[in-house]
Structures are given as structure tokens and as C-alpha cells.
Protein backbone atom coordinates (compact mmCIF):
# COMPACT_ATOMS: atom_id res chain seq x y z
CA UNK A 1 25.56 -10.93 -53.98
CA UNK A 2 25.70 -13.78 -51.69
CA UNK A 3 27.33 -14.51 -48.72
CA UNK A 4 29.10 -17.69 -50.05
CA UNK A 5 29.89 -15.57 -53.23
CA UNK A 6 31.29 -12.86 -50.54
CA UNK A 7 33.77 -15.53 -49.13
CA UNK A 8 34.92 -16.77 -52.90
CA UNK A 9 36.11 -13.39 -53.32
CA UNK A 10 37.46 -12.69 -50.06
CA UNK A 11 39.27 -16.32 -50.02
CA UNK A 12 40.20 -15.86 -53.33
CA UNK A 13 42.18 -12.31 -52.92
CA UNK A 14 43.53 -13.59 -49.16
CA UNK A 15 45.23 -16.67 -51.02
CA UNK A 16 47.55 -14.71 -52.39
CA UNK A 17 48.66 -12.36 -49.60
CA UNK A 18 49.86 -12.16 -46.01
CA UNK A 19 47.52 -11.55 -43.24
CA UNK A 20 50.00 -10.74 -41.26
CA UNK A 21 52.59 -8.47 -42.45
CA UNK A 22 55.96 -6.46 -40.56
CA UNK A 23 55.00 -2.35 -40.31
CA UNK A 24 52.98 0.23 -39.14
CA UNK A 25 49.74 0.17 -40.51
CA UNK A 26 47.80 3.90 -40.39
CA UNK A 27 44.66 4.11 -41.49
CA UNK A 28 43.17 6.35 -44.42
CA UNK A 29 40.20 8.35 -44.01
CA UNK A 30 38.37 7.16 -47.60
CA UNK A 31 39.34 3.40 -46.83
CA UNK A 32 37.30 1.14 -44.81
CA UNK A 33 39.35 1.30 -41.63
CA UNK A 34 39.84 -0.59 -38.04
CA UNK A 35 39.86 1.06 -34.75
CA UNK A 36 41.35 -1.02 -31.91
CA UNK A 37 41.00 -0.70 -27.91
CA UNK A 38 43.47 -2.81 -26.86
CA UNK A 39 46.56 -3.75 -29.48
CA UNK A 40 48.85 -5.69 -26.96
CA UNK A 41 49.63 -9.40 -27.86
CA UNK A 42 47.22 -11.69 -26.67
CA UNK A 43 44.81 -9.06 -25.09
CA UNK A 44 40.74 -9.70 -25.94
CA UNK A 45 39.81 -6.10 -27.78
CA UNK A 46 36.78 -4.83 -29.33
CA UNK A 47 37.64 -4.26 -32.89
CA UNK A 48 35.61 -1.15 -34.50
CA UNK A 49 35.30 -1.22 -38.15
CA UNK A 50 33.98 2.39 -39.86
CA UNK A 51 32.88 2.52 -43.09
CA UNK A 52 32.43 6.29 -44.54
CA UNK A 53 30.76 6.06 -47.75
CA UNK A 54 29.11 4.19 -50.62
CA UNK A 55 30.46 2.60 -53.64
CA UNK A 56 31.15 5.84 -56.08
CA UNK A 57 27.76 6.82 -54.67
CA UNK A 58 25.82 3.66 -54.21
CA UNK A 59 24.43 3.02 -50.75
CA UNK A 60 26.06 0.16 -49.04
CA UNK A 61 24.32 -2.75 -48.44
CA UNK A 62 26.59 -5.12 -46.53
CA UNK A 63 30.15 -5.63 -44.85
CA UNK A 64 32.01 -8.90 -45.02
CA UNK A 65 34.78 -8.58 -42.57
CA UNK A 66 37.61 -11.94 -43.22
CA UNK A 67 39.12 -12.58 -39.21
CA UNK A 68 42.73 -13.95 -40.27
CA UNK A 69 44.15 -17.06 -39.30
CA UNK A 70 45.59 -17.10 -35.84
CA UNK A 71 42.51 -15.01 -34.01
CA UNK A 72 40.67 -18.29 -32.79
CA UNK A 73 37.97 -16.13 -30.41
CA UNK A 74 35.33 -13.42 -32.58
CA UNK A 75 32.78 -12.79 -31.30
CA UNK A 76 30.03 -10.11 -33.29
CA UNK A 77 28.38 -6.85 -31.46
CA UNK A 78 24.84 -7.00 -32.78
CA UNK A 79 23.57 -3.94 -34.82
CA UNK A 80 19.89 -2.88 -35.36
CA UNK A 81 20.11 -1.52 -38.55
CA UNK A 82 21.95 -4.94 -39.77
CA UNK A 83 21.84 -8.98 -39.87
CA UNK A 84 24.97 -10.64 -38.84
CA UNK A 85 26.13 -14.19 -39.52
CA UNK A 86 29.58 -15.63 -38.18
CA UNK A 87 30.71 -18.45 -40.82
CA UNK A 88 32.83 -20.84 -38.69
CA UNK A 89 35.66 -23.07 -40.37
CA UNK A 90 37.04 -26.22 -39.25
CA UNK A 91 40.57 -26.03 -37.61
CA UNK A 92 42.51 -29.27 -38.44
CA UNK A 93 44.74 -29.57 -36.35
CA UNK A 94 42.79 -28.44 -33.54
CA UNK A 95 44.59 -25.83 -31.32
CA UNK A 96 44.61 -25.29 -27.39
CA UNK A 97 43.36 -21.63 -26.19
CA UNK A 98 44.88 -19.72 -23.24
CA UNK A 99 42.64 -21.51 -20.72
CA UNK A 100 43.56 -24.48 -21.66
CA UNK A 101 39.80 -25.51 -23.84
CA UNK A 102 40.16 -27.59 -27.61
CA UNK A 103 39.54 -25.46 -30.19
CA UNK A 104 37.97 -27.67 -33.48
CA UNK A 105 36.17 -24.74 -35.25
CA UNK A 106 36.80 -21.12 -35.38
CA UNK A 107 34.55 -17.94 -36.70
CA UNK A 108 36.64 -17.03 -40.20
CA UNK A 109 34.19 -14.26 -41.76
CA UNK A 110 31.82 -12.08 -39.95
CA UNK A 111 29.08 -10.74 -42.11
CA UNK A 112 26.74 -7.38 -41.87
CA UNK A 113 23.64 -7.52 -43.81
CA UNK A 114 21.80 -4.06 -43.97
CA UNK A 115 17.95 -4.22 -43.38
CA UNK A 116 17.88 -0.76 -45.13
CA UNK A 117 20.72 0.04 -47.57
CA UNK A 118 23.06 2.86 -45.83
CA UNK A 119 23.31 5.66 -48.52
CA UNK A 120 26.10 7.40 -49.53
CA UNK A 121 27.59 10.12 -47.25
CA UNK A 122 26.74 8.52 -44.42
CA UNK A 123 29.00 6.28 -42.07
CA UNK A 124 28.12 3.13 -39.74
CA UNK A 125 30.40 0.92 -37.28
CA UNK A 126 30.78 -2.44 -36.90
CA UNK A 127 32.66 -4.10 -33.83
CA UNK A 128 33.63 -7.48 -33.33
CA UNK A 129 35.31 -8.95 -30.21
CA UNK A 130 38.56 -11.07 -30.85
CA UNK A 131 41.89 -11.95 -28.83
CA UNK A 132 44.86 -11.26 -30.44
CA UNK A 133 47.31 -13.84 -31.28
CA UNK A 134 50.38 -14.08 -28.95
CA UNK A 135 53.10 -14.44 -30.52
CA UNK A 136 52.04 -11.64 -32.89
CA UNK A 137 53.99 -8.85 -31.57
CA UNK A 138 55.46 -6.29 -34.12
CA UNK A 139 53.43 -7.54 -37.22
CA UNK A 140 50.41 -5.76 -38.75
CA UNK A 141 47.06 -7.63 -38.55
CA UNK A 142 45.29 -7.38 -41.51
CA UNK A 143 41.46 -7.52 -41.66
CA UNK A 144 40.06 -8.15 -45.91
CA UNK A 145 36.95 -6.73 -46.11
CA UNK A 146 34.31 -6.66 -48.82
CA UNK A 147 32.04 -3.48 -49.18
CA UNK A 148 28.97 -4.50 -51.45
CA UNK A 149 26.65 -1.75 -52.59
CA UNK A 150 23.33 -1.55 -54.78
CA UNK A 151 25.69 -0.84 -57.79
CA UNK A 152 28.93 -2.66 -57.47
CA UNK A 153 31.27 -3.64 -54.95
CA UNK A 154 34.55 -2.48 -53.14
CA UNK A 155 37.53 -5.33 -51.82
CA UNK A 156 39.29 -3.72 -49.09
CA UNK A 157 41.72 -6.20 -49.46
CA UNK A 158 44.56 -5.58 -50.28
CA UNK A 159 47.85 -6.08 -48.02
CA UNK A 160 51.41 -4.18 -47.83
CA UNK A 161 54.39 -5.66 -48.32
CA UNK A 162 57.58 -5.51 -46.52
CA UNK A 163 58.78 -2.23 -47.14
CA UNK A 164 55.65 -1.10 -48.93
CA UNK A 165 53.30 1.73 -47.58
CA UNK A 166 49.15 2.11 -47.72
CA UNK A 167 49.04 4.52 -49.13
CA UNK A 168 50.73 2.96 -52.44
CA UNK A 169 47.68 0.84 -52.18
CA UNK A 170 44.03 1.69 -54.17
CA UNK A 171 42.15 -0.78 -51.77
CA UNK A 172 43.94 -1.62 -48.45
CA UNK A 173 42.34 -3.98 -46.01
CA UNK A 174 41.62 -2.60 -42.57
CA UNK A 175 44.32 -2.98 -40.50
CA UNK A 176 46.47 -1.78 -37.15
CA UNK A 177 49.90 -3.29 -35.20
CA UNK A 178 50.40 -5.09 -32.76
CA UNK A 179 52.87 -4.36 -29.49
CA UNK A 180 53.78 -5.70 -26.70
CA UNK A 181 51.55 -7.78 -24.21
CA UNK A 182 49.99 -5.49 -21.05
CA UNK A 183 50.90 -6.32 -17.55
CA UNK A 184 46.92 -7.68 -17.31
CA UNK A 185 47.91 -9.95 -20.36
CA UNK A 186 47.43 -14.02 -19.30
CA UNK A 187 50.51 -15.16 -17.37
CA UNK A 188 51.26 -11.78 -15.95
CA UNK A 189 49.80 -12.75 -12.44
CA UNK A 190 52.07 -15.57 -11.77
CA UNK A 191 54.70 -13.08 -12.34
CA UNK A 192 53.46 -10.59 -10.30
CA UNK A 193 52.39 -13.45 -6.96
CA UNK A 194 55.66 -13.49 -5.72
CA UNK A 195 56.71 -9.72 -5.30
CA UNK A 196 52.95 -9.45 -3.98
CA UNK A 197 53.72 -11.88 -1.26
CA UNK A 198 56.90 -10.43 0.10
CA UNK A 199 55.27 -7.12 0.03
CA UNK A 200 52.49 -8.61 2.02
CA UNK A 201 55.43 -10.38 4.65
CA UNK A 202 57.09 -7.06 4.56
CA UNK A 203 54.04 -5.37 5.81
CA UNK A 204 53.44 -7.23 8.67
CA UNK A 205 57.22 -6.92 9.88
CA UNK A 206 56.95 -3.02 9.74
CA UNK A 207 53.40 -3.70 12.00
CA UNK A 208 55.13 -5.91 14.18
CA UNK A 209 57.95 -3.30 14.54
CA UNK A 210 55.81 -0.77 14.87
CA UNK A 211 53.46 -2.40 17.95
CA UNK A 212 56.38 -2.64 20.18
CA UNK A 213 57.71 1.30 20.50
CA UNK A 214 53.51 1.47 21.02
CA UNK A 215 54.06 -0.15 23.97
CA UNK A 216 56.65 1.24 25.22
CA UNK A 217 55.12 4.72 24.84
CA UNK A 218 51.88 3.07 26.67
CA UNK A 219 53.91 1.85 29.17
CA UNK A 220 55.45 5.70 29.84
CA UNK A 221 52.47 7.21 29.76
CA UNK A 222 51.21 4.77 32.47
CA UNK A 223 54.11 5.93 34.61
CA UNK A 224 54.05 9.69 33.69
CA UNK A 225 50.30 9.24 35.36
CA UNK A 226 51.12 7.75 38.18
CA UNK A 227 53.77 10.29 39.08
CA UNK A 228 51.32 13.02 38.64
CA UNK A 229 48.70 11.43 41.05
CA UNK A 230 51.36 11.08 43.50
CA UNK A 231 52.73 14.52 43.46
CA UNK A 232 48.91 16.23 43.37
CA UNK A 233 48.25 13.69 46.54
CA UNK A 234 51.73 14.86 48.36
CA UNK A 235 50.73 18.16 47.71
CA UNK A 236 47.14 18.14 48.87
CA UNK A 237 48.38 16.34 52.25
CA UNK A 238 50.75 19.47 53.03
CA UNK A 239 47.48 21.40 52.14
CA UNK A 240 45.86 19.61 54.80
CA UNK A 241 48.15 19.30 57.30
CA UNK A 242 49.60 23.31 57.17
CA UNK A 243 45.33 24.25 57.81
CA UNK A 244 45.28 21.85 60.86
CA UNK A 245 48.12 23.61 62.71
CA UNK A 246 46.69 26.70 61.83
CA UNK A 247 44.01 26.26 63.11
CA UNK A 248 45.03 24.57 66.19
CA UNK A 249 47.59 27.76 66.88
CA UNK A 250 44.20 29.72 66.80
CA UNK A 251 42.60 28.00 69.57
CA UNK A 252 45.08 27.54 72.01
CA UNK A 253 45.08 31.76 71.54
């Protein structure tokens, strides 16, 4: 099958369902599932599809993984067993990323082609780079994915509805939930400059405090020396001066 044929089908079963959808989304160990490292809002994470065996048998022969509207960044990992091709849409209107750049175009389907079919019984990952949307917090982010074989083909594509679990679904599409943005998320820095500052004031306050009673002690221990000389000298002159008389009392014997 071609690609373009791959996209027909995947637009075709997308159209009618939401990518994203409220819930939890677990995975199923027969299903074409999605492993992510980061799931916070807005975070850049390295998405790792695994795909555990053939079509009822048939060794796989490619992956057609659907990114869903809203994820403007994918970007690929390359794969030696496979070919990959990134078809790229046109976004109209154009959209502004997080650092501020146009967006006009977008990567909407990412595409493994096997060089040699991966047989049945056997399992392969794919990863592909992508930042998360936002304002996507608490909703499921569904991935459609097509599974073509040398005999037939699977959809991973279908979605749950509200109230509606996987596992009620024959074919779900690969996908996980997303929570709350990280402290490293964009914008957290300017939240965190402030408090960083003061800390930074407060610091040098405690040093400043801190140098003076050093001082002081320096100054004391100056004193505490001096003291000492003087008593050793005090006592060395009475030294001296008690063996003088002696001595002279010896002579005038």
C-alpha cells in the first residue's frame, strides 16, 4: 500500500473522532502502544511507539503514525532497519510557537518503511520527538496508527469516548495523558528569578553579618597575644634580674 493511500485511511478514520479525548488512557499489551518520557503540558518528549506482532501472523512491513492537531514540533529518530518520511501539512492560520517563530507548515504523519519485513513474534520501536500542546492538560492524546503487513493491514485507530474504556475497543490508537506542566516547563524561570534574587541578597547579608563577629574575634586574638608576650617578657626580666643579685651576693662573699 502506499503512503498517500496510508493517509486516506488514517484521515479518513481521524475525521470522525477526537484526537484529544478526557481520561486515562492505559495501554494494552496486543495493541500498538505509546511510551512517553515526559507527559507534562508543553514539555518536548521522545515518544516511543512498540509494535509486538504481525497482522494474524503476517510480518509487518510499515508503521504510519498520524501526530494530531495541536503538536506543531515532530521530529523522527532514524531507524536502520526502516525508511522514514515526515508528510508536512499546511497550517492556515499560521500559529506562533513558544519562542516566539511563525509556524506555516507542520509534520502531520510520520511514516516507517521496513527495508526487510519484521516477522511475526517479533517487536520493533519507533520514537518520534514532539512538544506537547499547552493547554492540553487532563485530556488523552491520541496517536492513529496504521500497521500494514504482507497480508493485510491493522488501524490502530480507534479513540474512547467520554466515559468509554480501551479496552471496549478492538483497535485503539496509541495513546497516554497528559498532566500538569514541570517546573522546567517554558515560563517557569521568570517565576522562579525573583525568589532566586532575594535568596542571592539574602546571602550576602548573612556574609556581611558574618565578617564583622570575624573581626572582632581577630581583633581579641590580637590582644590575647599581646598580653602573653608581655607577661613571658615580665617574667623573663625577674628571671634575669633575681640571677644578677645572686650572683653579686656571691662575690662580695
Amino acid at each position: 500500500m502506499t503512503t498517500r493511500r496510508m493517509l486516506a485511511r488514517l484521515g479518513a478514520t481521524a475525521a470522525g473522532t477526537s484526537v484529544l479525548a478526557l481520561g486515562l488512557v492505559a495501554p494494552a499489551s496486543a495493541h500498538v502502544t505509546v511510551t512517553p518520557s515526559d507527559t507534562a503540558a508543553g514539555a518536548y518528549t521522545v515518544l516511543t511507539f512498540s509494535v509486538g506482532h504481525g497482522c494474524e501472523g503476517s510480518p509487518t512491513t510499515s508503521i504510519a503514525i498520524q501526530i494530531p492537531e495541536g503538536i506543531n514540533a515532530a521530529t523522527p529518530t532514524r531507524n536502520d532497519y526502516y525508511d522514514v518520511e515526515k508528510t508536512v501539512e499546511k497550517l492556515d492560520p499560521p500559529v506562533t510557537d513558544s519562542h516566539g517563530n511563525e509556524l506555516t507548515e507542520r509534520v502531520s504523519t510520520v511514516t516507517y518503511t521496513a527495508r526487510t519485513p519484521l516477522p511475526d513474534g517479533y517487536r520493533d520501536t519507533f520514537e518520534v520527538q514532539v512538544q506537547l500542546p499547552e493547554d492540553a492538560e487532563g485530556q488523552a492524546l491520541a496517536f492513529p496508527t496504521i500497521q500494514t503487513c504482507e497480508k493485510g493491514e491493522t488501524p490502530w485507530t480507534e479513540i474512547a469516548a467520554e466515559g468509554q474504556s480501551e479496552d471496549d475497543l478492538e483497535s485503539p490508537a496509541p495513546a497516554f495523558e497528559v498532566t500538569a506542566a514541570g517546573a522546567d516547563a517554558h515560563g517557569a524561570g521568570e517565576e522562579t528569578a525573583e525568589p532566586a534574587e532575594e535568596t542571592a541578597a539574602e546571602t550576602s547579608s548573612d556574609t556581611e553579618a558574618s565578617a564583622e563577629p570575624a573581626s572582632e574575634a581577630s581583633d581579641d586574638d590580637s590582644g590575647n597575644g599581646l598580653a602573653i608576650a608581655g607577661l613571658v617578657a615580665g617574667i623573663a626580666g625577674i628571671l634575669v634580674g633575681g640571677f644578677a643579685l645572686l650572683r653579686g651576693r656571691t662575690t662580695s662573699a
